[in-house]
Every structure is written in structure tokens, then in C-alpha cells.
PDB file of N, CA and C in Angstrom:
ATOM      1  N   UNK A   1     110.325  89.184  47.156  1.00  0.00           N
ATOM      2  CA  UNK A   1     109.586  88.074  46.582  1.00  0.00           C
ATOM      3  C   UNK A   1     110.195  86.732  46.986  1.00  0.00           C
ATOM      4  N   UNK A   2     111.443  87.013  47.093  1.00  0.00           N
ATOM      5  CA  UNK A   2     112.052  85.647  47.551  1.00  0.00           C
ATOM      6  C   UNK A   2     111.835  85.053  48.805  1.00  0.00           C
ATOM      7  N   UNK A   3     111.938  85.747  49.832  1.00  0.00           N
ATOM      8  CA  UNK A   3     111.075  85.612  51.625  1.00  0.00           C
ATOM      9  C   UNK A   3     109.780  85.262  51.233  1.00  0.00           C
ATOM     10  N   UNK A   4     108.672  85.796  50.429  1.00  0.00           N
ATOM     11  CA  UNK A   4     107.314  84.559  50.454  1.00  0.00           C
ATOM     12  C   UNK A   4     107.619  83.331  49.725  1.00  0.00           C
ATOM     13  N   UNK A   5     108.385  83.169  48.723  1.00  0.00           N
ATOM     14  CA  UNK A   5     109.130  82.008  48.096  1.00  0.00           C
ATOM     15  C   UNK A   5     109.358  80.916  48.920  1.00  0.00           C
ATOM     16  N   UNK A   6     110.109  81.621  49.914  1.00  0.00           N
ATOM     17  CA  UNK A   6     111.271  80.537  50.968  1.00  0.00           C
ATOM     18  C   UNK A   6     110.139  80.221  52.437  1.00  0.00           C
ATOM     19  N   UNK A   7     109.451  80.650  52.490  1.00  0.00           N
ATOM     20  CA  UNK A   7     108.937  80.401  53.858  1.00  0.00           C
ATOM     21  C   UNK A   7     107.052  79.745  53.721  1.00  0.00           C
ATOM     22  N   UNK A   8     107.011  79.149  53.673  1.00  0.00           N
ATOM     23  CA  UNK A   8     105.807  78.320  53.831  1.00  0.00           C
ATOM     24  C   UNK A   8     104.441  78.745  54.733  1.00  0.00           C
ATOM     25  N   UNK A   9     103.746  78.130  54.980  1.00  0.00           N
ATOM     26  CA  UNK A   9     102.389  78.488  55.547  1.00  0.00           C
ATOM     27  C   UNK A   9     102.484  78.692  57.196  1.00  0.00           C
ATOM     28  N   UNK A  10     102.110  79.593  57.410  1.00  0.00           N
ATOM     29  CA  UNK A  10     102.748  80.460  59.244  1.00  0.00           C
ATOM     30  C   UNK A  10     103.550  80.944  59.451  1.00  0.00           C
ATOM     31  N   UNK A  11     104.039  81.522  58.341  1.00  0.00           N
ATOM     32  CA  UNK A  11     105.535  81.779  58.258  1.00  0.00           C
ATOM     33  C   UNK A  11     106.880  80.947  59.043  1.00  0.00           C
ATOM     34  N   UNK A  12     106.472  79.463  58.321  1.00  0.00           N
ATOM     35  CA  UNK A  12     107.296  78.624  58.555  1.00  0.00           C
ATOM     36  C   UNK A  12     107.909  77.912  57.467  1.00  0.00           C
ATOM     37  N   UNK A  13     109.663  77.832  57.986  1.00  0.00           N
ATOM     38  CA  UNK A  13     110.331  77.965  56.528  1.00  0.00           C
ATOM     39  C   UNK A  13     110.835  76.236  57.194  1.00  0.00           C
ATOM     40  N   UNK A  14     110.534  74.994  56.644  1.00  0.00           N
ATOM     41  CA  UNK A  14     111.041  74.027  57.198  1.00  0.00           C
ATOM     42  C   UNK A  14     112.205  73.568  56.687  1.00  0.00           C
ATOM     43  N   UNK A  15     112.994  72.734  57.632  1.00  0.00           N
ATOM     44  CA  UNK A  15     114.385  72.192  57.392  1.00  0.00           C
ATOM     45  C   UNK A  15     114.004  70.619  56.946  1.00  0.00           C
ATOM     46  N   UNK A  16     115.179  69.984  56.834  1.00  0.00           N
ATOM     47  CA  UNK A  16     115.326  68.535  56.512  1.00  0.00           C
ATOM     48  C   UNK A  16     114.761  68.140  57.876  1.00  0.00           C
ATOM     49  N   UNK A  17     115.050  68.114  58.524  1.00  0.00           N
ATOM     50  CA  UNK A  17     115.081  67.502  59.604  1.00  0.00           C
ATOM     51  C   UNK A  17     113.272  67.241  60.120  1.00  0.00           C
ATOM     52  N   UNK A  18     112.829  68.197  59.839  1.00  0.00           N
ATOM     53  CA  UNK A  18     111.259  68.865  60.387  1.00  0.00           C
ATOM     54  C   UNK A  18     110.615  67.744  59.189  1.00  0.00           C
ATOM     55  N   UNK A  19     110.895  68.266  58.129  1.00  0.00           N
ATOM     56  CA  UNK A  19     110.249  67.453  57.224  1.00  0.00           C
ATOM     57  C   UNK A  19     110.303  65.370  56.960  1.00  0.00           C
ATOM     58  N   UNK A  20     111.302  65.079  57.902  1.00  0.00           N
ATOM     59  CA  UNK A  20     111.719  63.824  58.469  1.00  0.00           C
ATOM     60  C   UNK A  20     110.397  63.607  59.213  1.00  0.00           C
ATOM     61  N   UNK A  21     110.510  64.416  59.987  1.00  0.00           N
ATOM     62  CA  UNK A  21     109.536  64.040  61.051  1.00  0.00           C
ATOM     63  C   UNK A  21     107.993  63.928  60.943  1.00  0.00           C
ATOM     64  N   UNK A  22     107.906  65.076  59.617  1.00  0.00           N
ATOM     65  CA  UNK A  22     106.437  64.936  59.172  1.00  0.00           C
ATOM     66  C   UNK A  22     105.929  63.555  57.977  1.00  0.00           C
ATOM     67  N   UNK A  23     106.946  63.573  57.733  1.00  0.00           N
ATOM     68  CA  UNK A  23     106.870  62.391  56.779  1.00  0.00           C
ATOM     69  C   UNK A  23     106.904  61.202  57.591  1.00  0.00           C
ATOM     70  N   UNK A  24     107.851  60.563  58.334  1.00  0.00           N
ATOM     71  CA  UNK A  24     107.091  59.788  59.638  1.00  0.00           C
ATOM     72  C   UNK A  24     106.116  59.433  60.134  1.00  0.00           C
ATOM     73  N   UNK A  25     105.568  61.273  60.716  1.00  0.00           N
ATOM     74  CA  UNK A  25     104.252  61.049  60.973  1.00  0.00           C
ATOM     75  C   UNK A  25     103.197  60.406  60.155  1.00  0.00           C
ATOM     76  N   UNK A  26     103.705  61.056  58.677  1.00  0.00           N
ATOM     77  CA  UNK A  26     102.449  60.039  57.856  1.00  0.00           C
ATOM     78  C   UNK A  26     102.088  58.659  57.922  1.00  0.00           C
ATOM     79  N   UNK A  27     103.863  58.210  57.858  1.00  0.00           N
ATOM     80  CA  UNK A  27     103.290  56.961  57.690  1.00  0.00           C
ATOM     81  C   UNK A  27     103.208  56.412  59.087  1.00  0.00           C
ATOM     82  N   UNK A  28     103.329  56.746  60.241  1.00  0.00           N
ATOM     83  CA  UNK A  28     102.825  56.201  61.312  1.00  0.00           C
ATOM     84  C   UNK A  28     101.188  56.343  61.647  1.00  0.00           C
ATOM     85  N   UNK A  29     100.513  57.191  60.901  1.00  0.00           N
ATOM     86  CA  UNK A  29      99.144  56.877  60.889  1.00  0.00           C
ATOM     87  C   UNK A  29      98.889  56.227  59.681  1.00  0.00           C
ATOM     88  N   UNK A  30      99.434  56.361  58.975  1.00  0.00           N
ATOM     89  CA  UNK A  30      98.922  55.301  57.447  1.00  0.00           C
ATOM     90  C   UNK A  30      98.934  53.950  58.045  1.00  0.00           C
ATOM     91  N   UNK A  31      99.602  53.519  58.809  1.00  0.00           N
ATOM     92  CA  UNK A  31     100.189  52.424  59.337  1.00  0.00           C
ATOM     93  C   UNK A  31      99.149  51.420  60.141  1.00  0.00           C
ATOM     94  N   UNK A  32      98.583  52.756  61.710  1.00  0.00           N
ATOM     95  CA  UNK A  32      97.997  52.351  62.587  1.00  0.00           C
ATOM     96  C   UNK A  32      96.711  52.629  62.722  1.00  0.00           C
ATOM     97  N   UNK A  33      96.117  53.486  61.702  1.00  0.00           N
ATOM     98  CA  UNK A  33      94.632  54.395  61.069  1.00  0.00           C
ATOM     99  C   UNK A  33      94.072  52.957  61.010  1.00  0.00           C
ATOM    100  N   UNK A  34      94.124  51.797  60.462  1.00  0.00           N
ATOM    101  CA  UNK A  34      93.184  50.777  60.479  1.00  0.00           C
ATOM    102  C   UNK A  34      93.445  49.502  61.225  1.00  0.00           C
ATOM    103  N   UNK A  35      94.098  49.954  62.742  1.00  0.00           N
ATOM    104  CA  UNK A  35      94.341  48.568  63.543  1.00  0.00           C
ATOM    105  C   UNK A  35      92.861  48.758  64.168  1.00  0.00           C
ATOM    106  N   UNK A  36      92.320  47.477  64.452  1.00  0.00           N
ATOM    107  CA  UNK A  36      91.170  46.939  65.056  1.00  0.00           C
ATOM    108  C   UNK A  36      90.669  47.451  66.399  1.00  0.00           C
ATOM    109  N   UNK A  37      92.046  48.235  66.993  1.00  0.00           N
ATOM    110  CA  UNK A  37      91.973  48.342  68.609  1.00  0.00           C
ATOM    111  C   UNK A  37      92.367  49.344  68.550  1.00  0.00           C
ATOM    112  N   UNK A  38      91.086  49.695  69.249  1.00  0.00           N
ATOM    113  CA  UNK A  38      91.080  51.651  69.249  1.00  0.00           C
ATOM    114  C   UNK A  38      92.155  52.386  69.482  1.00  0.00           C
ATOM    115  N   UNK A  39      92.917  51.928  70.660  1.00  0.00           N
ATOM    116  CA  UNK A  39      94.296  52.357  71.342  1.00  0.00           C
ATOM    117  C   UNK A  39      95.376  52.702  70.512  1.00  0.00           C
ATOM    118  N   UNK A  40      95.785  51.822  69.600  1.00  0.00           N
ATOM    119  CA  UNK A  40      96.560  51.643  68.614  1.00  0.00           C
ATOM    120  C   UNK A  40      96.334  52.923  67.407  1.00  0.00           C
ATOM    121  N   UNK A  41      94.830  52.985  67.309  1.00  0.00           N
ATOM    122  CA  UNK A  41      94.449  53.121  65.823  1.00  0.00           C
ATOM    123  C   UNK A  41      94.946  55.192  66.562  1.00  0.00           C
ATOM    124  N   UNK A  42      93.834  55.466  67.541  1.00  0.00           N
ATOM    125  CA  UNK A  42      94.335  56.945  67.813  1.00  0.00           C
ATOM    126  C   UNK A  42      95.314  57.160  68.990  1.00  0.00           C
ATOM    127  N   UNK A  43      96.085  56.039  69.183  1.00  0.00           N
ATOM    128  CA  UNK A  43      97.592  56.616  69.640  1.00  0.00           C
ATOM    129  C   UNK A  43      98.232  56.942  69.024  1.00  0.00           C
ATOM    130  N   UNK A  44      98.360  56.310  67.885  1.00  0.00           N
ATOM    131  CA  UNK A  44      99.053  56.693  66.518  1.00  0.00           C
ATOM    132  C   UNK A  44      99.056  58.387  65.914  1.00  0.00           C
ATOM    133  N   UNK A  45      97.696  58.362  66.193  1.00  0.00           N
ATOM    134  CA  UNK A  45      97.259  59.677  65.077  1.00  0.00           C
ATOM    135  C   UNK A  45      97.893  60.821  66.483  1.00  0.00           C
ATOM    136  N   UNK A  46      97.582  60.230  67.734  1.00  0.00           N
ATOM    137  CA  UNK A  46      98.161  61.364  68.921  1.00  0.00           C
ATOM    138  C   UNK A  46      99.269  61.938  68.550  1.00  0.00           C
ATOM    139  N   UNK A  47     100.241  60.593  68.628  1.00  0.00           N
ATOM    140  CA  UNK A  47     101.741  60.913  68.161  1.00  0.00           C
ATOM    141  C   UNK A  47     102.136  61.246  67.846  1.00  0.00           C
ATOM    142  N   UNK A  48     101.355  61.019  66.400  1.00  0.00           N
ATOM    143  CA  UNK A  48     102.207  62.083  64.602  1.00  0.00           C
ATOM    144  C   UNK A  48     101.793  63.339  65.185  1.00  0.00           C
ATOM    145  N   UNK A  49     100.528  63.548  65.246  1.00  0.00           N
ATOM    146  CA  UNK A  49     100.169  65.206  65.645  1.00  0.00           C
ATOM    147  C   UNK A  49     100.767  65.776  66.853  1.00  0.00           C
ATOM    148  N   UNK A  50     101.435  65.287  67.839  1.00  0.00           N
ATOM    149  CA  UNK A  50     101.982  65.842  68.629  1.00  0.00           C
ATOM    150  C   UNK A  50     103.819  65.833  68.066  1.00  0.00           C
ATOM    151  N   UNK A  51     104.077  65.073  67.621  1.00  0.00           N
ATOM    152  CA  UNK A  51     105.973  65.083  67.034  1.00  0.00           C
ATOM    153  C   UNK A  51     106.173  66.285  66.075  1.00  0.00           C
ATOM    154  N   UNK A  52     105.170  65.720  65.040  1.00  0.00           N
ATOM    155  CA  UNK A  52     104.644  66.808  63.996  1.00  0.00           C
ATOM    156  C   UNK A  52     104.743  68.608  64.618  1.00  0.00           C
ATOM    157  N   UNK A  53     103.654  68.903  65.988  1.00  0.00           N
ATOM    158  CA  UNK A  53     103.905  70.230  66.377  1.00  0.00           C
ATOM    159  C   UNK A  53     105.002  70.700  66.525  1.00  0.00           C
ATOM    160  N   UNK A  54     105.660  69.676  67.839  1.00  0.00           N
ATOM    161  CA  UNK A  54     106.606  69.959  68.091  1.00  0.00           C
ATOM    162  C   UNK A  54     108.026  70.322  67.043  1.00  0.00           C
ATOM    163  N   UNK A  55     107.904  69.453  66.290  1.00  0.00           N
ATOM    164  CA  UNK A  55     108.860  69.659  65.017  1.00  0.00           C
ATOM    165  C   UNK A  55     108.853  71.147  64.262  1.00  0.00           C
ATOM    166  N   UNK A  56     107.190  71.300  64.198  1.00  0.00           N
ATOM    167  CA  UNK A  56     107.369  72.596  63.606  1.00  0.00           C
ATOM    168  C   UNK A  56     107.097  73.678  64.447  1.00  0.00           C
ATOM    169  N   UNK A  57     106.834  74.195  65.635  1.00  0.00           N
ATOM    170  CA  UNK A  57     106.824  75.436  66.398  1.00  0.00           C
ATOM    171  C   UNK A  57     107.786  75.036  67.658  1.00  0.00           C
ATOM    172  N   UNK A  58     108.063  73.968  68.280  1.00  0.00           N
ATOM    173  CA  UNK A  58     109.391  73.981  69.300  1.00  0.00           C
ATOM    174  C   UNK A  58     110.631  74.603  68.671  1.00  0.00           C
ATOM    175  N   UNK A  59     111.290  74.417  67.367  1.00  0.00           N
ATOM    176  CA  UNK A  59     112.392  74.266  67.398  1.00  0.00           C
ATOM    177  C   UNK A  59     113.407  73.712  67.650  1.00  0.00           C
ATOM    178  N   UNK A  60     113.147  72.254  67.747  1.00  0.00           N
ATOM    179  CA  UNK A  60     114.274  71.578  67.996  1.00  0.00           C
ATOM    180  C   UNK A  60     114.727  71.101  67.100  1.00  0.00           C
TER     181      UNK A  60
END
């Protein structure tokens, strides 16, 4: 019972570190979600969602 406890959705159990990065991500689209210029607004959202993956299935 304790292994479904400890490990999260995909069977991914996140660290400090991962969770840094997702929290980041938030607010780097909270941030850039309403700049005027398209570039800005979904480079932003690229970013988080790509740091974000990487954070949680690379392993680094």
C-alpha cells in the first residue's frame, strides 16, 4: 500500500528538484499566457511543456 502511496500518476514518484521545475513552469506561463505577441505568449507555454517533460521522464 505504501508503493501506490509514494509514487504518483505514471508511476512517477517526483523529487524536489522535478517539482522546482514544474512549479516554474507554472509560473512561466502564468506570466507570458497574456503577452500581446504571439511569440512570447506560446514560447512560453513551449518551454514549460518541454522542461516540465524533460524533468519528469529524462531523469535528470
Amino acid at each position: 500500500m505504501s508503493l501506490i502511496a509514494a509514487t504518483g500518476p505514471f508511476g512517477i514518484s517526483p523529487t524536489t528538484d522535478q517539482l522546482i521545475v514544474v512549479n516554474l513552469a507554472a509560473i512561466l506561463v502564468a506570466t507570458t499566457f497574456n503577452a500581446p505577441q504571439k511569440t512570447i505568449k506560446w514560447g512560453g507555454v513551449l518551454i514549460a511543456v518541454i522542461t516540465t517533460t524533460c524533468a519528469l521522464w529524462c531523469g535528470h
